[in-house]
N, C-alpha and C. Protein backbone atom coordinates (compact mmCIF):
# COMPACT_ATOMS: atom_id res chain seq x y z
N UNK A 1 49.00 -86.74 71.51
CA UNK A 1 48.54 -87.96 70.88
C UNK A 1 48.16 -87.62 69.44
N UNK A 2 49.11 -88.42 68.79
CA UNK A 2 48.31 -88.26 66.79
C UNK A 2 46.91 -88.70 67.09
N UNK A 3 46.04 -87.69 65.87
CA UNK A 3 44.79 -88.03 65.63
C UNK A 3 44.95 -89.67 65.21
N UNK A 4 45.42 -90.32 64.40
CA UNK A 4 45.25 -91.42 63.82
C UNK A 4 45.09 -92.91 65.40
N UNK A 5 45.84 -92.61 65.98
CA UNK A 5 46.36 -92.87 67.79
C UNK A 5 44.78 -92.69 68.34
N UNK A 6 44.30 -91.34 68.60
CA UNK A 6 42.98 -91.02 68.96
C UNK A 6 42.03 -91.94 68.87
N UNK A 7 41.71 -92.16 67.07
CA UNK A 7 40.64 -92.57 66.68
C UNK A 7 40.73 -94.20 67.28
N UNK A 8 41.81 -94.47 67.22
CA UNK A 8 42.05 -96.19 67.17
C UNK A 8 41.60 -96.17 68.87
N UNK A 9 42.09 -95.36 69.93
CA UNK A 9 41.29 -95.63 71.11
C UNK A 9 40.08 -95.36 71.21
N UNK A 10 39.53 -94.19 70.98
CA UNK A 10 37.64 -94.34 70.93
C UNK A 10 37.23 -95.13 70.25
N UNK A 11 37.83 -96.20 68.69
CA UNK A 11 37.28 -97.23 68.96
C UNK A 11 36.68 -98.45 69.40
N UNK A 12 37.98 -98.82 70.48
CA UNK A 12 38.31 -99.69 71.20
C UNK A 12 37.23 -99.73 72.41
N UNK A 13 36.47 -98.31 72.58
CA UNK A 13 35.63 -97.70 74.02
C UNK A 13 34.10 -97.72 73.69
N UNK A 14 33.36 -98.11 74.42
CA UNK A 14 31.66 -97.86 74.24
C UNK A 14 31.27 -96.44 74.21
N UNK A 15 31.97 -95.61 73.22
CA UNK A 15 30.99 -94.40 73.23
C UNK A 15 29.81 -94.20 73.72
N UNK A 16 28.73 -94.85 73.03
CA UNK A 16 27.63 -94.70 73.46
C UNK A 16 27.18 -94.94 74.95
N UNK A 17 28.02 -95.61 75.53
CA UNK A 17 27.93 -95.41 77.40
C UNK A 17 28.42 -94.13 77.80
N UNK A 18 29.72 -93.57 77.04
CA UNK A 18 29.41 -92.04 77.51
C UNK A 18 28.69 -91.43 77.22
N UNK A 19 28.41 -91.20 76.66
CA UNK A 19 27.24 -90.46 75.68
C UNK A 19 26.50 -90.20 76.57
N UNK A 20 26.05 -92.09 76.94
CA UNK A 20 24.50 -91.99 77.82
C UNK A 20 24.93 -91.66 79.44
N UNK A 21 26.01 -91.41 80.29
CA UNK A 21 26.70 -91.21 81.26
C UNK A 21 26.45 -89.27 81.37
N UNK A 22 27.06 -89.15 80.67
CA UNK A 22 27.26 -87.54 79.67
C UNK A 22 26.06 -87.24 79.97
N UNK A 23 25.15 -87.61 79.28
CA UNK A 23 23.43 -87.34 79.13
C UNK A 23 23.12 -87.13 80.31
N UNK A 24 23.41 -88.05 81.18
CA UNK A 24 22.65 -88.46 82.85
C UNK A 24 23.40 -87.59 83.91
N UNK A 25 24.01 -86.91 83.59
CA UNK A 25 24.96 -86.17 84.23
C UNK A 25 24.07 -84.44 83.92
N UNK A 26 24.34 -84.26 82.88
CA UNK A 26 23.75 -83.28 82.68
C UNK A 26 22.26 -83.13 82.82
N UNK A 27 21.41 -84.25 82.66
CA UNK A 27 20.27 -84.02 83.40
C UNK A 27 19.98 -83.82 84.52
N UNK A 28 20.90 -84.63 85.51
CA UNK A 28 20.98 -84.21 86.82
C UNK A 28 21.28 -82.84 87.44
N UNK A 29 22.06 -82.66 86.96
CA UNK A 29 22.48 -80.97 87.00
C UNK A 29 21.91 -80.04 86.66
N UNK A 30 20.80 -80.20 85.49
CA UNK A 30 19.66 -79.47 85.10
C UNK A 30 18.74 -79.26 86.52
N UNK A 31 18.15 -80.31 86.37
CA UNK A 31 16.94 -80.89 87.45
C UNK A 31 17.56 -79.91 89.18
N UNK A 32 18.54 -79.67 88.85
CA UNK A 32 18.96 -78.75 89.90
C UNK A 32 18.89 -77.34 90.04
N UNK A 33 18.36 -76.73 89.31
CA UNK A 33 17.91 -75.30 88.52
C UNK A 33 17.24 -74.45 89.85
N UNK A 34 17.45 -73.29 89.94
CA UNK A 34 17.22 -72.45 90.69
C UNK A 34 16.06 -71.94 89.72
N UNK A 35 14.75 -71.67 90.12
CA UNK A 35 13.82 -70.82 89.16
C UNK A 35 12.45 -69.86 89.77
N UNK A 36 12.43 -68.76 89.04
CA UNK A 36 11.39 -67.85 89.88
C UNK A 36 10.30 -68.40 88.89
N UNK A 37 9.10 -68.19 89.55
CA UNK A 37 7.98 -68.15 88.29
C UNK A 37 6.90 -67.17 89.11
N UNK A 38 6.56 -66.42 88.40
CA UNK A 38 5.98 -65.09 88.82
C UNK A 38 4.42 -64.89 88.05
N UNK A 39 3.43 -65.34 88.72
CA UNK A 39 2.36 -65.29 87.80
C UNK A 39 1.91 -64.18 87.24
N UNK A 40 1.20 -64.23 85.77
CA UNK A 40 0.72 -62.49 85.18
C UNK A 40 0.25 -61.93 86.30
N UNK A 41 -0.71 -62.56 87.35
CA UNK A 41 -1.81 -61.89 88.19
C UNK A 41 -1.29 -61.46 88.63
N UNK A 42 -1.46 -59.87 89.17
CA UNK A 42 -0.43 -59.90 90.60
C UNK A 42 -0.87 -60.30 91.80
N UNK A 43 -2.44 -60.52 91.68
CA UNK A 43 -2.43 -60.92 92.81
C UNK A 43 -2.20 -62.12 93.73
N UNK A 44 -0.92 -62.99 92.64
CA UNK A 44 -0.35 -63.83 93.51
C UNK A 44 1.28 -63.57 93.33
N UNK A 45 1.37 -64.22 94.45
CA UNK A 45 2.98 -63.63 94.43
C UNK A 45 3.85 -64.51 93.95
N UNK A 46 5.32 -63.95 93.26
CA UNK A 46 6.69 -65.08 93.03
C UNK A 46 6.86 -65.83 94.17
N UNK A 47 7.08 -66.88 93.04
CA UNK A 47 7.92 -67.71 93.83
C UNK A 47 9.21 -68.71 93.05
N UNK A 48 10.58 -68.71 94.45
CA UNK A 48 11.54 -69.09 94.20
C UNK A 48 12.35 -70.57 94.35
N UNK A 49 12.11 -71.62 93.68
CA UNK A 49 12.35 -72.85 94.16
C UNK A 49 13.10 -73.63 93.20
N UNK A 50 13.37 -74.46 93.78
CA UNK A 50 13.98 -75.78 93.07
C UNK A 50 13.35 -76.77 92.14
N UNK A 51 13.91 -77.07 90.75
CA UNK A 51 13.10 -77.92 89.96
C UNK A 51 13.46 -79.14 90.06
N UNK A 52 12.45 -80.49 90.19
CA UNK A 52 13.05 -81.40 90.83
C UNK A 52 12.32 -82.41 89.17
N UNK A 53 12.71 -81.76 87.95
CA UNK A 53 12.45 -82.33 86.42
C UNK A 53 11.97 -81.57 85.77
N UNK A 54 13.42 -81.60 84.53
CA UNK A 54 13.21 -80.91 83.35
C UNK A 54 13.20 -81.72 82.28
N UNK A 55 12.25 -81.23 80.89
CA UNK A 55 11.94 -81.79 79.64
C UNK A 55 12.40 -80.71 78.88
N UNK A 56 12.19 -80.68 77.61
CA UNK A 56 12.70 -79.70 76.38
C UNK A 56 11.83 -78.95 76.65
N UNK A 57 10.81 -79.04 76.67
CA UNK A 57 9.39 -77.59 76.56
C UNK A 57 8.68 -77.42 78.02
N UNK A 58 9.20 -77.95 79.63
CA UNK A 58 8.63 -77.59 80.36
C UNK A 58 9.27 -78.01 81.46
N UNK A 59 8.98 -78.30 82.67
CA UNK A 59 9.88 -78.43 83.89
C UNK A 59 8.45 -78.52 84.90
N UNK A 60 9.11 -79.39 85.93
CA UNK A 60 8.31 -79.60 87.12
C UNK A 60 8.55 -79.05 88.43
N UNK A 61 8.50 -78.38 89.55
CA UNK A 61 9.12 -78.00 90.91
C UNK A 61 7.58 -78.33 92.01
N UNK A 62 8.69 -78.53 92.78
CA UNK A 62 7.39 -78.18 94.04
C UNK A 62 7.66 -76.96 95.18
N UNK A 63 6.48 -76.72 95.65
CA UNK A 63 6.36 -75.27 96.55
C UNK A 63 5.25 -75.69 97.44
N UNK A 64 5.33 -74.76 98.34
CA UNK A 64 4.44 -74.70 99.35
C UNK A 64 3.38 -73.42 99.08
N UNK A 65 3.27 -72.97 98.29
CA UNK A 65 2.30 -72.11 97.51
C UNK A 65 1.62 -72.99 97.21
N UNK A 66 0.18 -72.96 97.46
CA UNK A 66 -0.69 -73.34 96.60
C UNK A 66 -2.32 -72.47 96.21
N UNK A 67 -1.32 -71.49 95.60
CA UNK A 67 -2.31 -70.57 94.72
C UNK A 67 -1.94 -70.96 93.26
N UNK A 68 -0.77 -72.10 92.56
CA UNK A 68 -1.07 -72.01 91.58
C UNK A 68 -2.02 -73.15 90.66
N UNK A 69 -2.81 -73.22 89.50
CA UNK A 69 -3.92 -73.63 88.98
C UNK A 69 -3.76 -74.02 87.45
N UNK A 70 -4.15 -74.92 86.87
CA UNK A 70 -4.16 -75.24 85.61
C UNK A 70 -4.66 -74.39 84.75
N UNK A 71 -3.47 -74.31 83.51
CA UNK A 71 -4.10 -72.69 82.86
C UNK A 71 -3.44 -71.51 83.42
N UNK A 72 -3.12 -71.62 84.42
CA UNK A 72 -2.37 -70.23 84.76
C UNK A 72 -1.52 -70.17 84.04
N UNK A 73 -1.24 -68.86 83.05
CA UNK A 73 0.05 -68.11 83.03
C UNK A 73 0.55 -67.68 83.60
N UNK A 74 2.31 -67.79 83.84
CA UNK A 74 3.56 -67.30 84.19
C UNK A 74 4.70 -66.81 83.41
N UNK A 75 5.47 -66.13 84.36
CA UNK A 75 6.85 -65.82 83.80
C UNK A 75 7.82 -66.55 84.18
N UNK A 76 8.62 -67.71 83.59
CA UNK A 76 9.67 -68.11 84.30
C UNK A 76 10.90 -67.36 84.06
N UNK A 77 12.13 -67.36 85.34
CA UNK A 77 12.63 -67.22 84.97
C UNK A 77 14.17 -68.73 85.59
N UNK A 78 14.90 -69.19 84.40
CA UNK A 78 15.42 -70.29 84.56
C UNK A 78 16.93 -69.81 85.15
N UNK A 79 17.66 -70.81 86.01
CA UNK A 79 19.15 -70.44 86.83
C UNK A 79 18.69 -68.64 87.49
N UNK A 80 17.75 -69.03 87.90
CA UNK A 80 17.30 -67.66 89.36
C UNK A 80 18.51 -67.46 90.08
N UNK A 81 19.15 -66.06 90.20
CA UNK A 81 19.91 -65.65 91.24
C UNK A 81 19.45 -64.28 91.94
N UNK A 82 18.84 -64.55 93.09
CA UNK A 82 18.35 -63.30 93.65
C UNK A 82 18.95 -61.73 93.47
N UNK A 83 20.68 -62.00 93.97
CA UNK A 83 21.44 -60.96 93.40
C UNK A 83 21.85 -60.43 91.82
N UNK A 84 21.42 -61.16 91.52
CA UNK A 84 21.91 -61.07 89.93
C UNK A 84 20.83 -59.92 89.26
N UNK A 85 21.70 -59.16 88.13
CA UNK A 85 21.27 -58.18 87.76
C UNK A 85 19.71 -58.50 86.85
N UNK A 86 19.56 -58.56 85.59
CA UNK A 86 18.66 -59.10 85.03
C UNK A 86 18.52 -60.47 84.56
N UNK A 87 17.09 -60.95 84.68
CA UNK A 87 16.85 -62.60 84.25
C UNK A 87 16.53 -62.36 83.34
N UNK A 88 16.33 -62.64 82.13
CA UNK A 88 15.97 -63.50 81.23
C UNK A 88 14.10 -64.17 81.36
N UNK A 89 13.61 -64.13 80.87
CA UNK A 89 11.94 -64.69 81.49
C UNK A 89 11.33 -65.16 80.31
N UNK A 90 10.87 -66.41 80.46
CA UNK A 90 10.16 -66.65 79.28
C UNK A 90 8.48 -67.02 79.74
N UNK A 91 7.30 -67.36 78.29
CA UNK A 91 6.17 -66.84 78.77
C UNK A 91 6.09 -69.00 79.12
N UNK A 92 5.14 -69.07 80.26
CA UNK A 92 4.93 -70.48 80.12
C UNK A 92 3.38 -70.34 81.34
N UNK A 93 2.78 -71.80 81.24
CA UNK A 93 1.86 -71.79 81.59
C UNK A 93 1.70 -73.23 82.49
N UNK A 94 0.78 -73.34 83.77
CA UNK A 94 0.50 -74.08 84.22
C UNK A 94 -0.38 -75.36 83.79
N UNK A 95 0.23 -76.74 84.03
CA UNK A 95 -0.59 -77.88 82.93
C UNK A 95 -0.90 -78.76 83.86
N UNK A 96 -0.21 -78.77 85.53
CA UNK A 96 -0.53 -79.63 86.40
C UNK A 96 -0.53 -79.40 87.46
N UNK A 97 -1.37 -79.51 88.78
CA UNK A 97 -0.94 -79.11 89.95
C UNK A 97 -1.53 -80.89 90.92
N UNK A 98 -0.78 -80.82 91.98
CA UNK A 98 -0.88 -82.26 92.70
C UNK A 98 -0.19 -81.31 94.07
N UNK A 99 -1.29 -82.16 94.80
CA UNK A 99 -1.04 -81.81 96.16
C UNK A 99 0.03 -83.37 96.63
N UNK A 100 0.99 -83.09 97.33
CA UNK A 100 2.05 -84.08 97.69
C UNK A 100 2.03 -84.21 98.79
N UNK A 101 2.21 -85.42 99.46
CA UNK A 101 2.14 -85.91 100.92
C UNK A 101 2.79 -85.48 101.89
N UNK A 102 3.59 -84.19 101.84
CA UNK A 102 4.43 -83.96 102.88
C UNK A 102 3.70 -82.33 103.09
N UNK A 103 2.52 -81.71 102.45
CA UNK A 103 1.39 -81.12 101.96
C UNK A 103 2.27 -80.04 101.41
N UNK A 104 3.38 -80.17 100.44
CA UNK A 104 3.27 -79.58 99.63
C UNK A 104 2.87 -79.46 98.41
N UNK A 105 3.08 -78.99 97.25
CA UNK A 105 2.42 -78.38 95.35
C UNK A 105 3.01 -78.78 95.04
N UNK A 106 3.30 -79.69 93.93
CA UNK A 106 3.70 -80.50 92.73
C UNK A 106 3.42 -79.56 91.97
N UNK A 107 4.14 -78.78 90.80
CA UNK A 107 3.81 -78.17 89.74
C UNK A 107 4.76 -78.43 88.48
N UNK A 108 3.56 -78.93 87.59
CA UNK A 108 3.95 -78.99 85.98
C UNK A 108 3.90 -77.86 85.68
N UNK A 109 4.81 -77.49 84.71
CA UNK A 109 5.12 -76.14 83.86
C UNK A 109 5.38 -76.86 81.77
N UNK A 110 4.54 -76.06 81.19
CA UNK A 110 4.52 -75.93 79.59
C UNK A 110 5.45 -74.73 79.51
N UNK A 111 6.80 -74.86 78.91
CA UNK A 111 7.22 -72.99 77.92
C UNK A 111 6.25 -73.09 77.05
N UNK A 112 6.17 -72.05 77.08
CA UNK A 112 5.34 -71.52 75.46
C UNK A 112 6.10 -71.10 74.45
């Protein structure tokens, strides 16, 4: 297809519905993230779960741990694969915890 051909059909199309399709797609797929978060302390242990909402500077998951606390620092590490050689870890900190009706942990996460 000539470029000139191209342009005249993406005009004809609501970009901006893909765009926003595009967008919603890939958030979904985010929000699907495998992630460890490993507190400084040691005396609590990793843990490996599913994030069920991500933002630019933080992410939410729930667990059945509930040793973690507002203010806690962690290590995340984001797309967790147990087998996989090295993660990647960045420094982030605890901003919310909610106990959820099925009695598991709601946890907000800040990156730093």
């Amino acid at each position: 297809m000539r470029k000139g051909h191209q342009h005249a059909i993406l005009q004809g199309m609501n970009t901006e519905n893909i765009s926003r399709q595009d967008h919603q797609i890939a958030s979904q797929i985010q929000l699907l993230q495998t992630v460890r978060v490993r507190p400084f302390d040691t005396r609590y242990s990793a843990d490996v779960c599913n994030t069920a909402d991500i933002s630019d500077n933080g992410l939410y998951f729930e667990t059945s741990l509930g040793h973690y606390y507002e203010g806690m620092n962690v290590c995340l590490a984001r797309d967790f694969k147990p087998a996989g050689a090295t993660h990647h870890e960045e420094t982030a900190k605890i901003v919310r915890t909610e106990r959820l009706s099925d009695g598991k942990w709601g946890v907000a996460i800040r990156i730093l």
